[in-house]
C-alpha atoms as a PDB file:
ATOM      1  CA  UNK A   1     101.660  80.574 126.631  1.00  0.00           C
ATOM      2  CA  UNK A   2     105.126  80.512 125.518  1.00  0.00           C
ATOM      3  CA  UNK A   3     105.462  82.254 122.323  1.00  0.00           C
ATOM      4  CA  UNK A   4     108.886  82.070 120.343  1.00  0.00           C
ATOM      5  CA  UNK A   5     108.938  84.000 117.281  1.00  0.00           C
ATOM      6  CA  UNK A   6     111.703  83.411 114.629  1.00  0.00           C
ATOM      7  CA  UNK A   7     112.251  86.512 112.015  1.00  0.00           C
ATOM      8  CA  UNK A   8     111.641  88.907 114.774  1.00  0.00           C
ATOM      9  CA  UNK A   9     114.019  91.683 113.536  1.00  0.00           C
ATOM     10  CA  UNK A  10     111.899  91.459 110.525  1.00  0.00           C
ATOM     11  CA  UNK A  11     108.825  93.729 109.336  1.00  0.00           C
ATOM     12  CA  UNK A  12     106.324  91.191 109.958  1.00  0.00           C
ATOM     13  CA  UNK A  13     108.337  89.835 112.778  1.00  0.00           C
ATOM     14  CA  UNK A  14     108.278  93.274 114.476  1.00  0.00           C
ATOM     15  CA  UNK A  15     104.413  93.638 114.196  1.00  0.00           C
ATOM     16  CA  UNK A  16     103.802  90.161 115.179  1.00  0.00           C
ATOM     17  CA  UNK A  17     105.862  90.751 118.846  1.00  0.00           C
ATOM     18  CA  UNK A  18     103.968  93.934 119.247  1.00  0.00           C
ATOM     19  CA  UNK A  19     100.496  92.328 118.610  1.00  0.00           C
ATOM     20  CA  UNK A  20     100.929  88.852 120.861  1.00  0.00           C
ATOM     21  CA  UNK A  21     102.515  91.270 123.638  1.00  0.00           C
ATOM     22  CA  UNK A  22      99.202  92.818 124.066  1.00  0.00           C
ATOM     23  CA  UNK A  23      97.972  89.111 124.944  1.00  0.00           C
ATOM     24  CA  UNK A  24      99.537  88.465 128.163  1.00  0.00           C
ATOM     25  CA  UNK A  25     101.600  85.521 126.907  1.00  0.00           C
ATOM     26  CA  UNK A  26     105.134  85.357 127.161  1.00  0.00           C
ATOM     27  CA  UNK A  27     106.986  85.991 123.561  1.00  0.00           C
ATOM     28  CA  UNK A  28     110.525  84.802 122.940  1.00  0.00           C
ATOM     29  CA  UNK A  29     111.487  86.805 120.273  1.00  0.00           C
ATOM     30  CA  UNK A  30     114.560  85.517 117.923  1.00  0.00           C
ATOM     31  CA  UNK A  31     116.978  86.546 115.578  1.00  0.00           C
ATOM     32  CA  UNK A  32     120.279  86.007 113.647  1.00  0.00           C
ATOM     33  CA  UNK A  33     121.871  89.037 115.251  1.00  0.00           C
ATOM     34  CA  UNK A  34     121.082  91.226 118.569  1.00  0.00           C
ATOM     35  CA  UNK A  35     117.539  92.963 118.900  1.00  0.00           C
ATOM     36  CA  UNK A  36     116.627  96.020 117.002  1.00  0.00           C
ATOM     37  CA  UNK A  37     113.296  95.425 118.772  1.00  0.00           C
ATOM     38  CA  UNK A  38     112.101  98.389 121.368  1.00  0.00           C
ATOM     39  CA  UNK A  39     110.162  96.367 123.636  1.00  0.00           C
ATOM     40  CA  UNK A  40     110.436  96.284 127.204  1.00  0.00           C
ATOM     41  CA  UNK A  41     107.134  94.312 128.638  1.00  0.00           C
ATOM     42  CA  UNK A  42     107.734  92.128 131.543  1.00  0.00           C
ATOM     43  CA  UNK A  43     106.329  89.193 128.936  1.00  0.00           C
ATOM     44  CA  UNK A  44     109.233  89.840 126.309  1.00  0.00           C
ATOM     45  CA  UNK A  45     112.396  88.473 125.985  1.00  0.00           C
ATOM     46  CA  UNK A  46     115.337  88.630 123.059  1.00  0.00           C
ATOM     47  CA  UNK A  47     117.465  85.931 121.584  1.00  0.00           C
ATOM     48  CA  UNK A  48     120.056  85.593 119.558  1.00  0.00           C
ATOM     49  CA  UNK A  49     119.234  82.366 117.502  1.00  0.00           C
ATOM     50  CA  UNK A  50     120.443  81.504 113.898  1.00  0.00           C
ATOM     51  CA  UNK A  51     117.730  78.566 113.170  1.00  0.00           C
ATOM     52  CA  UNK A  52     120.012  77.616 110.132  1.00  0.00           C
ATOM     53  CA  UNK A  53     122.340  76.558 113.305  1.00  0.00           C
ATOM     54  CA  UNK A  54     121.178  73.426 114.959  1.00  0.00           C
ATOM     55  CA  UNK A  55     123.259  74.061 117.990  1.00  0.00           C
ATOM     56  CA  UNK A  56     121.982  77.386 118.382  1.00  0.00           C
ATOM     57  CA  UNK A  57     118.491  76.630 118.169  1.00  0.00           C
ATOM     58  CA  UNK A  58     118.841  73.582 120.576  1.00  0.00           C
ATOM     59  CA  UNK A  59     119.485  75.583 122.887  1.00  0.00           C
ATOM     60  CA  UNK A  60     117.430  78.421 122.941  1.00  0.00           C
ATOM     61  CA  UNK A  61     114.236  75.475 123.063  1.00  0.00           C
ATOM     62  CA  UNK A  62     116.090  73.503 125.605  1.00  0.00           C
ATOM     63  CA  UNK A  63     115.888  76.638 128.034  1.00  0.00           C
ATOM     64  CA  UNK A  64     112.473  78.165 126.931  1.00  0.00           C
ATOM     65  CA  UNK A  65     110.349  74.961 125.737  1.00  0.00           C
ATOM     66  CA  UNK A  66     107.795  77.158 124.215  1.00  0.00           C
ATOM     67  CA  UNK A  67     104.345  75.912 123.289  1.00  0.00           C
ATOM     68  CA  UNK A  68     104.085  77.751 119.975  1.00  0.00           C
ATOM     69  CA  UNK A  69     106.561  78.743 117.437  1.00  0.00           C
ATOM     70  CA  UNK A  70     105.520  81.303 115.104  1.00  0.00           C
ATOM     71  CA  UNK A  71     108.206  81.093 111.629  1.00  0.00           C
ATOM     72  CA  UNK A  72     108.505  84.068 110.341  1.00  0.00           C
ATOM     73  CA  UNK A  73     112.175  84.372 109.300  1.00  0.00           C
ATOM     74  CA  UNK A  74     113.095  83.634 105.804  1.00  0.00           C
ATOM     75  CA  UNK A  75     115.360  84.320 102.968  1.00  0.00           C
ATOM     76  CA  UNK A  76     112.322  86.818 101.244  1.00  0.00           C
ATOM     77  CA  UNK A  77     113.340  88.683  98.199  1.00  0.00           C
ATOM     78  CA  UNK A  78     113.002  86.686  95.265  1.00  0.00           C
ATOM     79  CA  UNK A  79     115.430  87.621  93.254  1.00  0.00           C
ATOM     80  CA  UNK A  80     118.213  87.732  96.001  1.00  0.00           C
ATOM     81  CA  UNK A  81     116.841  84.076  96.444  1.00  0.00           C
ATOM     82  CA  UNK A  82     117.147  83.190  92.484  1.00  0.00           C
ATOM     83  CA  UNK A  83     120.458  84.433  92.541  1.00  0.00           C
ATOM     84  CA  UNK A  84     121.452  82.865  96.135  1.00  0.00           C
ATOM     85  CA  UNK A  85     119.501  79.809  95.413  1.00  0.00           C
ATOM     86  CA  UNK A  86     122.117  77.548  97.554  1.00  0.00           C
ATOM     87  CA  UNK A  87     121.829  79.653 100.520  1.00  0.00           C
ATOM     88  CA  UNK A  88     117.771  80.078 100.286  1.00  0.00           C
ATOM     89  CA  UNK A  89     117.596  76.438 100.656  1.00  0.00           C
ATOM     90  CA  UNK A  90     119.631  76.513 103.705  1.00  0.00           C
ATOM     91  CA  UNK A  91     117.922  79.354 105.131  1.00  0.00           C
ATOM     92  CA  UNK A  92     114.278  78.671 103.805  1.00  0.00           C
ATOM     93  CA  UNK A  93     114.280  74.877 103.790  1.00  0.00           C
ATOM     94  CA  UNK A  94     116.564  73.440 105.816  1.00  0.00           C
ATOM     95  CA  UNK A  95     116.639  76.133 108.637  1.00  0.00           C
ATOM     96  CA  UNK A  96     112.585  75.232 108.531  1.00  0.00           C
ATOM     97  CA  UNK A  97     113.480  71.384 109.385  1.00  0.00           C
ATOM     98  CA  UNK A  98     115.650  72.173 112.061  1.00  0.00           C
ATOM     99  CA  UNK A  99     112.962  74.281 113.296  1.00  0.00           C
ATOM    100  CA  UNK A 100     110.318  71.257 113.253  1.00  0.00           C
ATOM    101  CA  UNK A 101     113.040  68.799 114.427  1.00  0.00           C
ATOM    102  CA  UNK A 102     113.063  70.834 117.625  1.00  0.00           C
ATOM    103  CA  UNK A 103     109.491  71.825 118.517  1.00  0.00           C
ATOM    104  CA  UNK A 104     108.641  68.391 117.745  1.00  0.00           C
ATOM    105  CA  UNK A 105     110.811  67.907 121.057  1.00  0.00           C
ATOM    106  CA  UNK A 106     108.355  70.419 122.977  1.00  0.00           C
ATOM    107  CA  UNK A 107     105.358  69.856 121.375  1.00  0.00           C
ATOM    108  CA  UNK A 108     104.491  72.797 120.433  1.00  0.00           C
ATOM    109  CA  UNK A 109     102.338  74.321 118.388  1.00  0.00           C
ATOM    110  CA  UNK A 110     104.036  75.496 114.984  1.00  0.00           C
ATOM    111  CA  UNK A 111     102.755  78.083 112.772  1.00  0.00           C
ATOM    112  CA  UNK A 112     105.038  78.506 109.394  1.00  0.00           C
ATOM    113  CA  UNK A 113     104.171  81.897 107.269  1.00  0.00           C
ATOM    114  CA  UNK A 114     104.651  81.370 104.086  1.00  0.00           C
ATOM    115  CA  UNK A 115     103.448  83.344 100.357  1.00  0.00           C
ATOM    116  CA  UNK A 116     101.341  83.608  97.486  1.00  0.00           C
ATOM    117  CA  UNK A 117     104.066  82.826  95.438  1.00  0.00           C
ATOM    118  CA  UNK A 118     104.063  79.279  96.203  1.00  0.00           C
ATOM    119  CA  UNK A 119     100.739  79.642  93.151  1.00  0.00           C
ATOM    120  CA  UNK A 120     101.502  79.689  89.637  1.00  0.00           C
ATOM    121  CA  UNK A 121      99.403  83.198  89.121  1.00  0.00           C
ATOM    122  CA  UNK A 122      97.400  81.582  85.938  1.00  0.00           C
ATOM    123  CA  UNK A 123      94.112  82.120  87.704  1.00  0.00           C
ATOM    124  CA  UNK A 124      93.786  84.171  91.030  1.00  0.00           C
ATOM    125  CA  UNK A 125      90.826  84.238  93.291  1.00  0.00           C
ATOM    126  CA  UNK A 126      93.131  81.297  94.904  1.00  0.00           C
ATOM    127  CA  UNK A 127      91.609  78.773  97.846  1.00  0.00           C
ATOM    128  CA  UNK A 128      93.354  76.769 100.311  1.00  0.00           C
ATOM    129  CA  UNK A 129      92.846  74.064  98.244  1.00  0.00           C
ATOM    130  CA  UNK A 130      94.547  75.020  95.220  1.00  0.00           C
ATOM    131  CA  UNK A 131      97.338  73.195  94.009  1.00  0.00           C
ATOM    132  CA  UNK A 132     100.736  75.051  94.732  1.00  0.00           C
ATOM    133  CA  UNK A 133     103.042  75.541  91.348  1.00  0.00           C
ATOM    134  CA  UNK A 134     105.716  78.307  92.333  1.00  0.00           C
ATOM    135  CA  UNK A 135     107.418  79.706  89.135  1.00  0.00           C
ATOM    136  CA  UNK A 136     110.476  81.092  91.033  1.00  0.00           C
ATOM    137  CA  UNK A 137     113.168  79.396  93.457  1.00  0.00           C
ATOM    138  CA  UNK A 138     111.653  81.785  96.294  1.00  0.00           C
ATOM    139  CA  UNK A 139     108.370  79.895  95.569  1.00  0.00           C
ATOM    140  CA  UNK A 140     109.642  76.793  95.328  1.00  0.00           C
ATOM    141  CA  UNK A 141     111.286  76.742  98.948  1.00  0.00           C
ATOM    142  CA  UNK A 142     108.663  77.890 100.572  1.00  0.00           C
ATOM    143  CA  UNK A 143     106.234  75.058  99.218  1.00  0.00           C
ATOM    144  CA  UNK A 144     109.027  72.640 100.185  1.00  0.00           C
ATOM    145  CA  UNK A 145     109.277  74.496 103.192  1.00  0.00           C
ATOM    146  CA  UNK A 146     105.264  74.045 103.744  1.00  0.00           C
ATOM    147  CA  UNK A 147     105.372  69.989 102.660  1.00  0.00           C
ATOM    148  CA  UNK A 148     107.738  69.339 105.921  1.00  0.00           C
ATOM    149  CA  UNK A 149     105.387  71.305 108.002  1.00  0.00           C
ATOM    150  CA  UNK A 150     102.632  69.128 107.176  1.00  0.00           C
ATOM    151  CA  UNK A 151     104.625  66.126 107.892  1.00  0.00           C
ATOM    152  CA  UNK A 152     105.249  67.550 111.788  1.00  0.00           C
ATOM    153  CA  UNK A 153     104.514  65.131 114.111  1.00  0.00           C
ATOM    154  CA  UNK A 154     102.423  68.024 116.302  1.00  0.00           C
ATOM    155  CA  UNK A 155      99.989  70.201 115.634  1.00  0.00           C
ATOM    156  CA  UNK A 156     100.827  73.098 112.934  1.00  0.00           C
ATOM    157  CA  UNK A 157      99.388  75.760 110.695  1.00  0.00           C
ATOM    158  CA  UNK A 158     100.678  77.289 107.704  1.00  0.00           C
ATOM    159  CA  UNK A 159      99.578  81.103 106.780  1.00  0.00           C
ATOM    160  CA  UNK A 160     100.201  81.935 102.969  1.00  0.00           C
ATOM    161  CA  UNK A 161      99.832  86.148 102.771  1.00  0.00           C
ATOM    162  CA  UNK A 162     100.161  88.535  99.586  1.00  0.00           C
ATOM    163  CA  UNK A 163     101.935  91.528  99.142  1.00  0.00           C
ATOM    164  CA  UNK A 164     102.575  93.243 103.143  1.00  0.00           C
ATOM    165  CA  UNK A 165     102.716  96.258 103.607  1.00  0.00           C
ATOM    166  CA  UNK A 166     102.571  99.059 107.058  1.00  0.00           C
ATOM    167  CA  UNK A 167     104.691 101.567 108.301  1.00  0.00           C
ATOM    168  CA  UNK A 168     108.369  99.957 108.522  1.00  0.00           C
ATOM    169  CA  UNK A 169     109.672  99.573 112.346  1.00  0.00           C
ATOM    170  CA  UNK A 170     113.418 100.238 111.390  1.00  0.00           C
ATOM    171  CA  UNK A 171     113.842 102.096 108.634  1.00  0.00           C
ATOM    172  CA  UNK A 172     113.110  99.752 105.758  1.00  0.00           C
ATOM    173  CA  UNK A 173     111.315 100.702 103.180  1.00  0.00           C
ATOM    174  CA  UNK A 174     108.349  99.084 100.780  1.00  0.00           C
ATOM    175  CA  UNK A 175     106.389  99.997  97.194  1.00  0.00           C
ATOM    176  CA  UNK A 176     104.106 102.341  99.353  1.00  0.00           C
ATOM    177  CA  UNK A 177     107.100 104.359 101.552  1.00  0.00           C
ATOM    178  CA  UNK A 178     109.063 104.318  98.248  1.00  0.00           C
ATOM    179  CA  UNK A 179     105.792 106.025  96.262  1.00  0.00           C
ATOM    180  CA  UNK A 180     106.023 109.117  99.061  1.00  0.00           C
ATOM    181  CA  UNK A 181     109.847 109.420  99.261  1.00  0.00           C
ATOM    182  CA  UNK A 182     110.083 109.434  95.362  1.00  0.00           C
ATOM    183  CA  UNK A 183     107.110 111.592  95.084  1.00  0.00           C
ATOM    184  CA  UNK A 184     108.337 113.791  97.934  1.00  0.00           C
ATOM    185  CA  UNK A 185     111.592 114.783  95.847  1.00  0.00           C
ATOM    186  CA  UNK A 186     109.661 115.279  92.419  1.00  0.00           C
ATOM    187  CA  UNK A 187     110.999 111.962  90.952  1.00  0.00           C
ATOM    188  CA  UNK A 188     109.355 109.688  88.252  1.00  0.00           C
ATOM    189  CA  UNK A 189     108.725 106.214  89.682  1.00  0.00           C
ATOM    190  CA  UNK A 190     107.847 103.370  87.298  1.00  0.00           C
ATOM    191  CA  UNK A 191     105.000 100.950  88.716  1.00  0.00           C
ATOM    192  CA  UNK A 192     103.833  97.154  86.876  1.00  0.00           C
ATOM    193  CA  UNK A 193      99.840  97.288  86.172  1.00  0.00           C
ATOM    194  CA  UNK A 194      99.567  93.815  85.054  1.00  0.00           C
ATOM    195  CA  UNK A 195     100.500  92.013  88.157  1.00  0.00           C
ATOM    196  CA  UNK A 196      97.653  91.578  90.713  1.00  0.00           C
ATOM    197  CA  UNK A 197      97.287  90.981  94.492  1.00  0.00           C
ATOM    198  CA  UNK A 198      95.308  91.592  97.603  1.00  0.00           C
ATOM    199  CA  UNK A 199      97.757  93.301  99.267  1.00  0.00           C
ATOM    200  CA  UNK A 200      97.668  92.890 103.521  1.00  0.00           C
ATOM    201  CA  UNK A 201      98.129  95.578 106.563  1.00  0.00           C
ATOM    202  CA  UNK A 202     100.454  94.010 108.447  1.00  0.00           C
ATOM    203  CA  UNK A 203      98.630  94.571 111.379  1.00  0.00           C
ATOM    204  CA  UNK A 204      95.668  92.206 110.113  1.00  0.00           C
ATOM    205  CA  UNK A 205      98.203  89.842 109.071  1.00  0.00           C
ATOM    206  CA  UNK A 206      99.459  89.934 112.924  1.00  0.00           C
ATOM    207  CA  UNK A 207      96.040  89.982 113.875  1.00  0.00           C
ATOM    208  CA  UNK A 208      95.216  86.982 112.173  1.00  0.00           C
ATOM    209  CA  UNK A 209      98.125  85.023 113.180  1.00  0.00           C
ATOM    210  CA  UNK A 210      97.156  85.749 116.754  1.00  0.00           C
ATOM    211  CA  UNK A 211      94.301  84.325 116.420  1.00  0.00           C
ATOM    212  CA  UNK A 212      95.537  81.045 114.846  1.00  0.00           C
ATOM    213  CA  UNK A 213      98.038  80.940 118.109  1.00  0.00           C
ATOM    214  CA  UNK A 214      95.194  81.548 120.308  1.00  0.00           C
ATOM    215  CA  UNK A 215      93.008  79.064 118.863  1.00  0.00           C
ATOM    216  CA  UNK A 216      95.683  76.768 118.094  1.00  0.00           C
ATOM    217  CA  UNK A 217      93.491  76.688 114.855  1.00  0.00           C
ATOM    218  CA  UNK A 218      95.367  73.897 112.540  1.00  0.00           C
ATOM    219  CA  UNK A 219      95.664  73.597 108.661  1.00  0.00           C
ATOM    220  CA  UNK A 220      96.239  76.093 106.066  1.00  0.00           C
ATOM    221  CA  UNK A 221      94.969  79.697 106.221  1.00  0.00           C
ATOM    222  CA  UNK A 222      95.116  82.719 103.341  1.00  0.00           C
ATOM    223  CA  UNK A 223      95.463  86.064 105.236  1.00  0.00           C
ATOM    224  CA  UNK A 224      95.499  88.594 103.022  1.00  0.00           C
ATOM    225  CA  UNK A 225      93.250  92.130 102.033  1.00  0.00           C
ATOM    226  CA  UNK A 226      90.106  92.621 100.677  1.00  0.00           C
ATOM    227  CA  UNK A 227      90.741  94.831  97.399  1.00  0.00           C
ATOM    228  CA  UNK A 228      92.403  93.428  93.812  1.00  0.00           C
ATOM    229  CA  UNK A 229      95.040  95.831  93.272  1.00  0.00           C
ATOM    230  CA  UNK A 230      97.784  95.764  90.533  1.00  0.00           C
ATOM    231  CA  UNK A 231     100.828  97.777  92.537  1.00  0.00           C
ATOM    232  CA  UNK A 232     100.287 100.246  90.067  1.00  0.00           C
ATOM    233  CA  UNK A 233      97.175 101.041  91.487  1.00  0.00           C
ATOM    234  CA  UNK A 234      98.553 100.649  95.207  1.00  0.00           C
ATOM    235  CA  UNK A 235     101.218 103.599  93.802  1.00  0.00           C
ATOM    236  CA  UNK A 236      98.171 105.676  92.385  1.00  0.00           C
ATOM    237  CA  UNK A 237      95.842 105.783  95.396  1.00  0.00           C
ATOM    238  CA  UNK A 238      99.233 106.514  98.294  1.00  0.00           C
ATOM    239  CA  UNK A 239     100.152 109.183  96.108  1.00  0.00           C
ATOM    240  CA  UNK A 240      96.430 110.465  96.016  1.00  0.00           C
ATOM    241  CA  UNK A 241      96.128 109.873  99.584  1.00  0.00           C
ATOM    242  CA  UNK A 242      99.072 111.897 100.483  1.00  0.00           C
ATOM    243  CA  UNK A 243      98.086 114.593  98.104  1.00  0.00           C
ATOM    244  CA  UNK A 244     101.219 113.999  96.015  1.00  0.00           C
ATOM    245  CA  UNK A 245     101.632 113.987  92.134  1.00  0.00           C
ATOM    246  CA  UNK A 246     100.112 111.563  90.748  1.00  0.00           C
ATOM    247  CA  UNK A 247     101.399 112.087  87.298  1.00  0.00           C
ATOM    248  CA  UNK A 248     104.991 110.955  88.347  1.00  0.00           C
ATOM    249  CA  UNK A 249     103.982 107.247  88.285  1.00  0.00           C
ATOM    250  CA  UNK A 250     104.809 105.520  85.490  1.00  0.00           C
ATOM    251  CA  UNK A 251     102.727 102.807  84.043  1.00  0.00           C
ATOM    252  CA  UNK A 252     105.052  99.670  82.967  1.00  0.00           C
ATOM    253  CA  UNK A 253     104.329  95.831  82.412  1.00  0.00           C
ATOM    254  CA  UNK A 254     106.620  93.284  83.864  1.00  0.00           C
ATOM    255  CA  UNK A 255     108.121  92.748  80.065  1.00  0.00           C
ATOM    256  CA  UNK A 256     109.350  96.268  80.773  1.00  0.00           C
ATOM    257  CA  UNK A 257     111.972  95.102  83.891  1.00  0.00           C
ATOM    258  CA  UNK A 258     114.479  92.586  83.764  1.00  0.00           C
ATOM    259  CA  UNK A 259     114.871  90.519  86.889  1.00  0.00           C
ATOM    260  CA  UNK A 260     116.349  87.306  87.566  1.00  0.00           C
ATOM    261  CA  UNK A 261     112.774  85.857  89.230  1.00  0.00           C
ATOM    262  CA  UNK A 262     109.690  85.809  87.969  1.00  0.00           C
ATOM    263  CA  UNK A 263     106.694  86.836  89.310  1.00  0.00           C
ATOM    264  CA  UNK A 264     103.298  85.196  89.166  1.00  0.00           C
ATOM    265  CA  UNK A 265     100.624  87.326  86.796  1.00  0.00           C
ATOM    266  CA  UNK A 266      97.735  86.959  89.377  1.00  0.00           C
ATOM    267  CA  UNK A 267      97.843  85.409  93.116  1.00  0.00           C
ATOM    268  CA  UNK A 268      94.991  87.228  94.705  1.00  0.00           C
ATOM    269  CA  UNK A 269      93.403  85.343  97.675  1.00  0.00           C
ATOM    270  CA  UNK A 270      90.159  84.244  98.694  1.00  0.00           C
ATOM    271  CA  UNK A 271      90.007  84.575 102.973  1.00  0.00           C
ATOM    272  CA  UNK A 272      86.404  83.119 103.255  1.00  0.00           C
ATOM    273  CA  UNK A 273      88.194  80.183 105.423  1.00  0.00           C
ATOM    274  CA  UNK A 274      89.995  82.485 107.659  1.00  0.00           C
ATOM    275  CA  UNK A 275      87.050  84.735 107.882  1.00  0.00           C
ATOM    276  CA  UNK A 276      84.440  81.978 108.988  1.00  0.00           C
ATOM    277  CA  UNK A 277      86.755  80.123 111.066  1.00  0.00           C
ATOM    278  CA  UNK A 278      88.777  83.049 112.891  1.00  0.00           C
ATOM    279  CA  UNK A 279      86.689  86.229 112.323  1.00  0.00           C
ATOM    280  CA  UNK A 280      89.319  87.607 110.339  1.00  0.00           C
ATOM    281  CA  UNK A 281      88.385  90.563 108.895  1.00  0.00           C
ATOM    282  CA  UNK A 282      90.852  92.962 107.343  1.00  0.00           C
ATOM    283  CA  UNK A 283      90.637  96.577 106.394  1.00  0.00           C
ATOM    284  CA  UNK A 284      90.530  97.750 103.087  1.00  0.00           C
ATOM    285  CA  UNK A 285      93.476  99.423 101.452  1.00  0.00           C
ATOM    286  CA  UNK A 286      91.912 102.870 102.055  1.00  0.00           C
ATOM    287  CA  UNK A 287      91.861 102.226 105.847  1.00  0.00           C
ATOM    288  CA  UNK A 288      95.037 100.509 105.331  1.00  0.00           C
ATOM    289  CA  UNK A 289      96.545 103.722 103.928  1.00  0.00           C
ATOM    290  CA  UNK A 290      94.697 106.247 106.800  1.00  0.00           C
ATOM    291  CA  UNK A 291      96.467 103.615 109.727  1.00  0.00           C
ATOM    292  CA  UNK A 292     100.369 103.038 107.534  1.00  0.00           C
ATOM    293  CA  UNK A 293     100.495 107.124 107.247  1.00  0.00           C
ATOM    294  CA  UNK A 294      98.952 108.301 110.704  1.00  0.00           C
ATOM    295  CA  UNK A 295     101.607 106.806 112.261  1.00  0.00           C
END
């Protein structure tokens, strides 16, 4: 198949290339600006493609028609979004919709990833099935975002994942390569307990998009980890892990930080539905840890 992934650039984006490469099938990766991607397969090919652009993303389908589209690019940092809320619509909403408009053209099959934070967080343990009620403008355009996917014409699936995290591809860094750097240089690092997820290894989460593409598997699917973790704890067991100080992590609540979004209180997931229906099965955080810091 022809694969064209949007967001490739990206940390999930990079991960998701590397995993579907292994397949065989041919992956268009895409981006807003030129490839920081290291690939060189015979089955891999980079382009430039603002999808907030209709021109731009005309014709990059026009001259590879792929069969699936996997949407991983997004405007993803909630408060840049609450702050940038005109430009989060364009990027995470409309840029979505021109998307759609698009494959609708080829057919394909389209896969949109989207978050936990579409959920209010009053309750956890959330199914499929529960209704969405985002508390930030991040959530909020991805659920709108999600309600034009399931208006597509074609076949699509949405993903909704919690809290990624994996050994950055270019540099970037997240709560767990933050914990070691901080820790590394003897510095205090202040970490929410009363927030809680099932954070994913962004392997499994490539994993388990793979096999969505594969089995062109259609409706909604929660990929996300096995263990309930506040990121406090997350902080706690890297810094065991590694062998680092401990004591430098700071518990704080979220009444403690003042940020322009919200968060949601509790949006772990339940992955029975991905589990029976895809033999998804993720590692625990532990293993999650041993495979992020091996690398």
């Amino acid at each position: 198949m022809k694969i064209l992934i949007t967001g490739a650039n990206g940390f999930v984006g990079y991960y998701l290339v590397k995993e579907l490469l292994t397949t065989g099938h041919f992956i268009i990766a895409t981006g807003k600006s030129e490839s920081r991607l290291d690939f060189t397969a015979n089955n891999f090919s980079y382009e430039p493609m603002d999808f907030t652009d209709p021109f731009s993303v005309h014709d990059v389908f026009e001259k590879h028609q792929p069969e699936v589209v996997i949407h991983a690019g997004a405007m993803g940092k909630p408060d840049e979004v609450e702050s940038e809320q005109w430009q989060a619509y364009l990027v995470n909403v409309e840029g979505s919709v021109t998307l759609l408009t698009n494959a609708e053209e080829c057919n394909s099959f389209f896969i949109y990833i989207s978050t936990d934070f579409v959920f209010s967080g009053k309750k956890g343990e959330y199914t499929e099935e529960d209704t969405a009620e985002p508390v930030n403008y991040y959530g909020k355009t991805k659920l709108e975002a999600e309600d034009s996917v399931k208006e597509y014409e074609g076949d699509w699936a949405i993903v909704r994942t919690v809290l990624v995290y994996g050994q950055p591809a270019s540099g970037r860094s997240n709560i767990l390569t933050i914990v070691k750097d901080k820790l590394e240089k003897g510095e205090t690092y202040n970490v929410v307990d009363d927030q809680w997820r099932t954070p994913t290894y962004v392997e499994d989460l490539a994993k388990g998009i793979r096999l969505i593409a594969d089995r062109r598997a259609k409706g909604i699917f929660h990929l996300a980890g096995k263990d309930k973790l506040t990121p406090f704890q997350m902080a706690k067991e890297t810094a065991a892990y590694l062998g680092l100080d401990a004591g430098l992590i700071r518990r704080v609540t979220a009444a403690d930080f003042t940020q322009p979004a919200i968060r949601p209180v509790n949006t772990t997931f339940v992955i029975d539905k991905a589990k029976a229906e895809l033999g998804y099965e993720p590692v625990s955080f532990r293993e999650g840890l041993q495979k992020m810091f091996s690398r």
